[in-house]
Protein backbone atom coordinates (compact mmCIF):
# COMPACT_ATOMS: atom_id res chain seq x y z
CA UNK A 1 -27.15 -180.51 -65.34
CA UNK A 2 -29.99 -179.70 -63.15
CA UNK A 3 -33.17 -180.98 -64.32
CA UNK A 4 -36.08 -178.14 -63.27
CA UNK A 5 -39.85 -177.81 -63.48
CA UNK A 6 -41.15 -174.55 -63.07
CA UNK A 7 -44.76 -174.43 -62.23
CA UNK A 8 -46.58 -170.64 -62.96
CA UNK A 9 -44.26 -170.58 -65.98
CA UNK A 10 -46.27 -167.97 -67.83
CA UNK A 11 -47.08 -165.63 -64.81
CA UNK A 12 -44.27 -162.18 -63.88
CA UNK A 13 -42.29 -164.34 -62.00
CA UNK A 14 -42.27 -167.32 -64.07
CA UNK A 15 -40.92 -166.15 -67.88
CA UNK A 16 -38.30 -163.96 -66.38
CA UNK A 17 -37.27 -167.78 -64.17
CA UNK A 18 -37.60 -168.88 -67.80
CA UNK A 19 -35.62 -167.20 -69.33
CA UNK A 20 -32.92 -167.19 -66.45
CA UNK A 21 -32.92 -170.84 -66.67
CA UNK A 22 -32.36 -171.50 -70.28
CA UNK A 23 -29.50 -169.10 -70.00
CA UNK A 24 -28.13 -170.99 -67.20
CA UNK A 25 -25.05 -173.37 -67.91
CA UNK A 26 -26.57 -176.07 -65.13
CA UNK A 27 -29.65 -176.17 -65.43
CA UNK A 28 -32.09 -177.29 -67.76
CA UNK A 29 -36.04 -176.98 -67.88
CA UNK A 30 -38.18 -180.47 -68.80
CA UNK A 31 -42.00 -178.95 -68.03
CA UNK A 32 -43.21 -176.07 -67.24
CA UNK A 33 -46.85 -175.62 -65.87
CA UNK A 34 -49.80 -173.03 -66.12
CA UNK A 35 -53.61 -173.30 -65.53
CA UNK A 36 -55.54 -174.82 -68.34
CA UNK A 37 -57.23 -171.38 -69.29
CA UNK A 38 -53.58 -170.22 -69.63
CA UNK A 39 -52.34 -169.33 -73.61
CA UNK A 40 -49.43 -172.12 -73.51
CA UNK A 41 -51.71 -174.66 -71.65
CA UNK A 42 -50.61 -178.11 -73.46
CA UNK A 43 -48.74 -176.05 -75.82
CA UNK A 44 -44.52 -176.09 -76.67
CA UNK A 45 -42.08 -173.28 -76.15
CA UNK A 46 -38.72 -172.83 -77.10
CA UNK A 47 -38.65 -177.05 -76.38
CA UNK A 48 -40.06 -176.83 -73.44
CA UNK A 49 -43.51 -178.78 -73.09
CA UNK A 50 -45.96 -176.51 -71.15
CA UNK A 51 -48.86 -178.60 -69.54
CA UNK A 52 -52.08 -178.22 -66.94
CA UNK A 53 -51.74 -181.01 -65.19
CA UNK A 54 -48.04 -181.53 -63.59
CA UNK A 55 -49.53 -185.04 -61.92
CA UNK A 56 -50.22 -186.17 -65.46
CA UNK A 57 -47.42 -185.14 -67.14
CA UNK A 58 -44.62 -184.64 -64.44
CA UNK A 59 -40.89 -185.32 -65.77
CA UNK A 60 -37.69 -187.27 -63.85
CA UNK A 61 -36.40 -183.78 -62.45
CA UNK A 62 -34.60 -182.76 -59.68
CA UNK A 63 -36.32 -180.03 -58.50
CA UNK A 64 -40.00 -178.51 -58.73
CA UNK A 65 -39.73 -174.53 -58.41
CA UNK A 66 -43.30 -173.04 -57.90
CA UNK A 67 -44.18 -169.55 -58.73
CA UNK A 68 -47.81 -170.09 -59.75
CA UNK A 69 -50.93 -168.82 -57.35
CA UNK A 70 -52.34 -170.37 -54.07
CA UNK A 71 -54.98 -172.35 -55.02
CA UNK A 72 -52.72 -174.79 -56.72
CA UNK A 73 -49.58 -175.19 -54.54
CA UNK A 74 -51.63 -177.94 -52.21
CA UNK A 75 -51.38 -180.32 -55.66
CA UNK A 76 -47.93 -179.23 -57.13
CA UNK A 77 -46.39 -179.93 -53.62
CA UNK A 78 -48.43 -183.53 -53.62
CA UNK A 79 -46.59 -184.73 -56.75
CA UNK A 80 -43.43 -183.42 -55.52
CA UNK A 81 -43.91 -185.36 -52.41
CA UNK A 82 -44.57 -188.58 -54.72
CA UNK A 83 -41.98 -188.49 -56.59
CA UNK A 84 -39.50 -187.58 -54.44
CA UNK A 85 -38.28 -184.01 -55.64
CA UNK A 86 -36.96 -181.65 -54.16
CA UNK A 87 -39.66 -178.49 -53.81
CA UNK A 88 -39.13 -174.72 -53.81
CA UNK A 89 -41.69 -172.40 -53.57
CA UNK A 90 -42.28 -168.34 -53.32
CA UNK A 91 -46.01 -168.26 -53.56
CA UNK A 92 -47.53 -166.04 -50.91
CA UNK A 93 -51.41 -166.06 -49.04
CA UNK A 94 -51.00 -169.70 -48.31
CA UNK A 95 -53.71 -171.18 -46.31
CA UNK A 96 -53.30 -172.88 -42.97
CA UNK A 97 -54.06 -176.12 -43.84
CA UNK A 98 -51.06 -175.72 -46.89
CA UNK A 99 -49.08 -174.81 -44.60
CA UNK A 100 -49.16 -178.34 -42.79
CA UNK A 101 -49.57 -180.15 -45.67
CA UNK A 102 -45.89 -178.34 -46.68
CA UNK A 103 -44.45 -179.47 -43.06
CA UNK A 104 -45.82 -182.91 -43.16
CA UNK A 105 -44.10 -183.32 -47.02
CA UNK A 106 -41.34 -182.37 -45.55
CA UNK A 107 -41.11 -185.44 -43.80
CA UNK A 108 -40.12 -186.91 -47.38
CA UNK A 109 -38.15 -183.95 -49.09
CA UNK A 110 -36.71 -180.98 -49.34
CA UNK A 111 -38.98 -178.17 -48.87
CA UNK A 112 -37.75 -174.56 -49.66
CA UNK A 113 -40.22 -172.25 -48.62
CA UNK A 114 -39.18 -168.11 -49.20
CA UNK A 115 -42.30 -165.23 -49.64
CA UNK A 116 -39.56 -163.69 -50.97
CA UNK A 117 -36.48 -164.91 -52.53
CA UNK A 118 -34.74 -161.84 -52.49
CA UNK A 119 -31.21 -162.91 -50.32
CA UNK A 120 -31.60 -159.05 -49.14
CA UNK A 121 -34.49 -159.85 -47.35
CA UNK A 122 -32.91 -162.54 -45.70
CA UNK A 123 -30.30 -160.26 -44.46
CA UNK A 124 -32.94 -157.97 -43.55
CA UNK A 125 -35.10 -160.68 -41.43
CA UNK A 126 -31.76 -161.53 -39.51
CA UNK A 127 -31.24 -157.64 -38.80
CA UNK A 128 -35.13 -157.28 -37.68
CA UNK A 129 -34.85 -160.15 -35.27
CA UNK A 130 -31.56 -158.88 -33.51
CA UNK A 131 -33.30 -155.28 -33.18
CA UNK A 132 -36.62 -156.41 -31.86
CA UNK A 133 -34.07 -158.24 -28.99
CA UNK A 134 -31.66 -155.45 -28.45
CA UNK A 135 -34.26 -152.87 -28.68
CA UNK A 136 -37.19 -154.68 -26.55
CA UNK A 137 -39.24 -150.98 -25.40
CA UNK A 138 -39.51 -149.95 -29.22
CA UNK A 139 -42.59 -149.60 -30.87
CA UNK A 140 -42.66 -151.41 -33.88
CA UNK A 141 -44.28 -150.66 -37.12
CA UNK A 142 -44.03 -152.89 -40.76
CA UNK A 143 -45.54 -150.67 -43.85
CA UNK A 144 -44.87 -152.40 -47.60
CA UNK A 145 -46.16 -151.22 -50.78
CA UNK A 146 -46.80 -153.44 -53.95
CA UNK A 147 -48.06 -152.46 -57.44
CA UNK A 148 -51.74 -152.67 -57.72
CA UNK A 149 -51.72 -156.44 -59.33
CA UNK A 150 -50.97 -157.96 -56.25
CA UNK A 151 -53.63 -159.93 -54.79
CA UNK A 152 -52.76 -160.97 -50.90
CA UNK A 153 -52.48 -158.59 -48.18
CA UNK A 154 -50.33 -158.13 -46.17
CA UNK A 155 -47.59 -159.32 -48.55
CA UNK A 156 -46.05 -162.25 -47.48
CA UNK A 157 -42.77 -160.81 -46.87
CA UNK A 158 -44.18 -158.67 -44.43
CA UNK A 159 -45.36 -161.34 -42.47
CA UNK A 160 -41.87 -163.06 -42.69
CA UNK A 161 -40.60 -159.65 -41.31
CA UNK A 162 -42.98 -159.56 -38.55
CA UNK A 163 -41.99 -163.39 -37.15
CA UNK A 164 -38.75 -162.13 -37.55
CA UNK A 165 -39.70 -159.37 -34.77
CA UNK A 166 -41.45 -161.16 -32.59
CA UNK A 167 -39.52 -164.33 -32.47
CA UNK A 168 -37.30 -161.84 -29.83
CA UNK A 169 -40.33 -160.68 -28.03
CA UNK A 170 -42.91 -163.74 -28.62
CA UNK A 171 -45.63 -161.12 -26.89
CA UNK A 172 -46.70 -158.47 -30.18
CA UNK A 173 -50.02 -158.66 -31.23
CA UNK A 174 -50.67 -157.99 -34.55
CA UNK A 175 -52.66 -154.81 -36.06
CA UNK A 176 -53.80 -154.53 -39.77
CA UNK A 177 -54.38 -151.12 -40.07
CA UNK A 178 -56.04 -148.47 -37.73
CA UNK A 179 -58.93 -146.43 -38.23
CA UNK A 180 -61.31 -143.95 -35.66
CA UNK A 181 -60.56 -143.88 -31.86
CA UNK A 182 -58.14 -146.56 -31.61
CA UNK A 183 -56.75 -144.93 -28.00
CA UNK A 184 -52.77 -144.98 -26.81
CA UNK A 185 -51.02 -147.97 -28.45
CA UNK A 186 -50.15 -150.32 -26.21
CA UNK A 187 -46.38 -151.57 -26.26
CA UNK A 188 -46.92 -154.70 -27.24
CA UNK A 189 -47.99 -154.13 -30.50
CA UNK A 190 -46.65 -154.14 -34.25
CA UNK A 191 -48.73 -152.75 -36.39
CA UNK A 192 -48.34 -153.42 -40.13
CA UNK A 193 -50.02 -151.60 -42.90
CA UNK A 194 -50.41 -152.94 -46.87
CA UNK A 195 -49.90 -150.09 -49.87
CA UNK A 196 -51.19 -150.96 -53.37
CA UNK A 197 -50.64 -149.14 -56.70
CA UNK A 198 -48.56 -148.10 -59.90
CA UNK A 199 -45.62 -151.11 -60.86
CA UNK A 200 -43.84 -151.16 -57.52
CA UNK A 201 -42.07 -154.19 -57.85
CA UNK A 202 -41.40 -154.81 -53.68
CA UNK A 203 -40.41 -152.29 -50.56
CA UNK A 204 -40.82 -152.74 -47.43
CA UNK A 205 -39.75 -150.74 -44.01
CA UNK A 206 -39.40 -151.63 -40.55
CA UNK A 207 -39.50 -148.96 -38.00
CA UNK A 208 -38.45 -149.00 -34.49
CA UNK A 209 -40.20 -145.93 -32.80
CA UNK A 210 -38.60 -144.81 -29.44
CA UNK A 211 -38.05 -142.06 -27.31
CA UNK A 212 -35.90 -139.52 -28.88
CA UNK A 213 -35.08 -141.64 -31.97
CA UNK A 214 -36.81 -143.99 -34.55
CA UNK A 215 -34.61 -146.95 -36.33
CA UNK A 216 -36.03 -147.76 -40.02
CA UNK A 217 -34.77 -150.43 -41.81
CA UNK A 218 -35.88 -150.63 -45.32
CA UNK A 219 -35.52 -152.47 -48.46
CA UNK A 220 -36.48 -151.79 -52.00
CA UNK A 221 -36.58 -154.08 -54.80
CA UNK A 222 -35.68 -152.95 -58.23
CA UNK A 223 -36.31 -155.24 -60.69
CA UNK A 224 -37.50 -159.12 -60.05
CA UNK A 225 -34.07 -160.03 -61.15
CA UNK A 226 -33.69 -160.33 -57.48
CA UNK A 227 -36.13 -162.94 -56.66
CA UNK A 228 -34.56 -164.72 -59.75
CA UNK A 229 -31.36 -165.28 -58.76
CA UNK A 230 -32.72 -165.87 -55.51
CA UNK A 231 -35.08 -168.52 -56.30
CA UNK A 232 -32.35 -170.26 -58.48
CA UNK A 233 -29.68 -169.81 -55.57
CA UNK A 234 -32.55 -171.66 -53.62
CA UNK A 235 -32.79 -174.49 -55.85
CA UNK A 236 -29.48 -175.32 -56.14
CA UNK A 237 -29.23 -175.19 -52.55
CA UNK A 238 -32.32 -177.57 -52.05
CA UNK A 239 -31.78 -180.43 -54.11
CA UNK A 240 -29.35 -183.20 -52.32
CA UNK A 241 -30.65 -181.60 -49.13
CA UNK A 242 -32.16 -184.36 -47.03
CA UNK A 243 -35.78 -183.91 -46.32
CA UNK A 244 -36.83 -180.76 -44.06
CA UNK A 245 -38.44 -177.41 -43.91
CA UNK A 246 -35.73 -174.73 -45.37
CA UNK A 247 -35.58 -170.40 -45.63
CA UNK A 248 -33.28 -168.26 -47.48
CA UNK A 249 -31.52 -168.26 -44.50
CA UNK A 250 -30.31 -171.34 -44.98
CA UNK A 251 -29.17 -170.78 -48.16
CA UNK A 252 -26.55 -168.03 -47.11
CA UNK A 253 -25.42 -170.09 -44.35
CA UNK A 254 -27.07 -168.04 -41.78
């Protein structure tokens, strides 16, 4: 039985992990974790101890899964480093300095890092990356929508998406948006535009604009069901892993 904590347990993401755990034959959640202004803050569900403060009350568990917001992934990711667990996390507009505090804890564990757990999108990443090679003199554009909730833009996926692009070319620079007189687009360029509104759940498209032709690659997400089983796929990949940075890639042997 795999012993889980799930930190953001009472956000989207984290009651449908929840509930995906508890119905799960291996695995098992100890503590979950939400801000202290949160309803469940140092409160019980269904068993499960809900807490502010995962330093404080952190449980023997084999894996820390992290679906809560930005600000506090720097201090869920220190404890995991201290006590040796293995760490997954989907939480996008990390900052820089996160970022190297993630590589340098990697040092001492597993680190599963995904802005989006969907194993589509890892597909998708590995068919962007051999189309930005095979296709070098195409424009490319990113454009991803998101219900109106979400707060970082460009989502993170779309980010993933554009590494994935230039990691063939290693020349694009990158364009948020265009507005007035902006003049002929120069070819090495990817521009990638955020959309906001209504419920949308995830989609994202990746066009390759040439002469004669345009290539779009798209994926759609229906229901967060497929971050779930993506972020629990992830986790059972991560723990017994020996310490290093890993993708979703990774986790369907790619």
């Amino acid at each position: 039985m795999m012993r889980v904590t799930l930190c953001g347990a009472g956000g989207r993401m984290g009651v449908e992990l929840h509930r995906a755990i508890r119905e799960a034959a291996d695995l098992s959640l100890v503590l979950a974790v939400e801000h202290a202004d949160h309803l469940l803050a140092n409160a019980e569900t269904m068993g499960v101890p809900f807490t502010a403060d995962l330093s404080a009350d952190y449980r023997d568990c084999d894996v820390v899964i992290d679906f809560s917001e930005a600000p506090a992934v720097a201090d869920h990711l220190r404890v995991a480093r201290e006590k040796r667990t293995a760490y997954v996390t989907g939480v996008t507009g990390l900052s820089d300095e996160v970022r190297m505090q993630m590589r340098s804890a990697s040092e001492d564990i597993a680190v599963l890092f995904a802005p989006n757990m969907s194993r589509g999108i890892a597909v998708l990443s590995s068919l962007v990356r051999r189309a930005s090679e095979r296709l070098e003199d195409y424009d490319i554009e990113i454009v991803e929508m998101h219900h109106r909730r979400k707060r970082d833009a460009p989502s993170g996926t779309a980010l993933q998406l554009a590494d994935a692009a230039d990691a063939a070319r290693g020349d694009l620079a990158r364009v948020h948006g265009r507005e007035g007189v902006t003049g002929v687009r120069p070819q090495n360029q990817i521009g990638i535009h955020a959309l906001r509104g209504g419920d949308v759940v995830g989609e994202h498209h990746v066009i390759f604009a040439g002469t004669g032709e345009r290539l779009v690659l798209t994926h759609r997400v229906e229901s967060r069901q497929a971050f779930v089983s993506g972020a629990l796929a992830a986790a059972r990949f991560v723990v017994g892993q020996p310490p290093g940075v890993y993708r979703m890639e990774d986790v369907l042997g790619m």
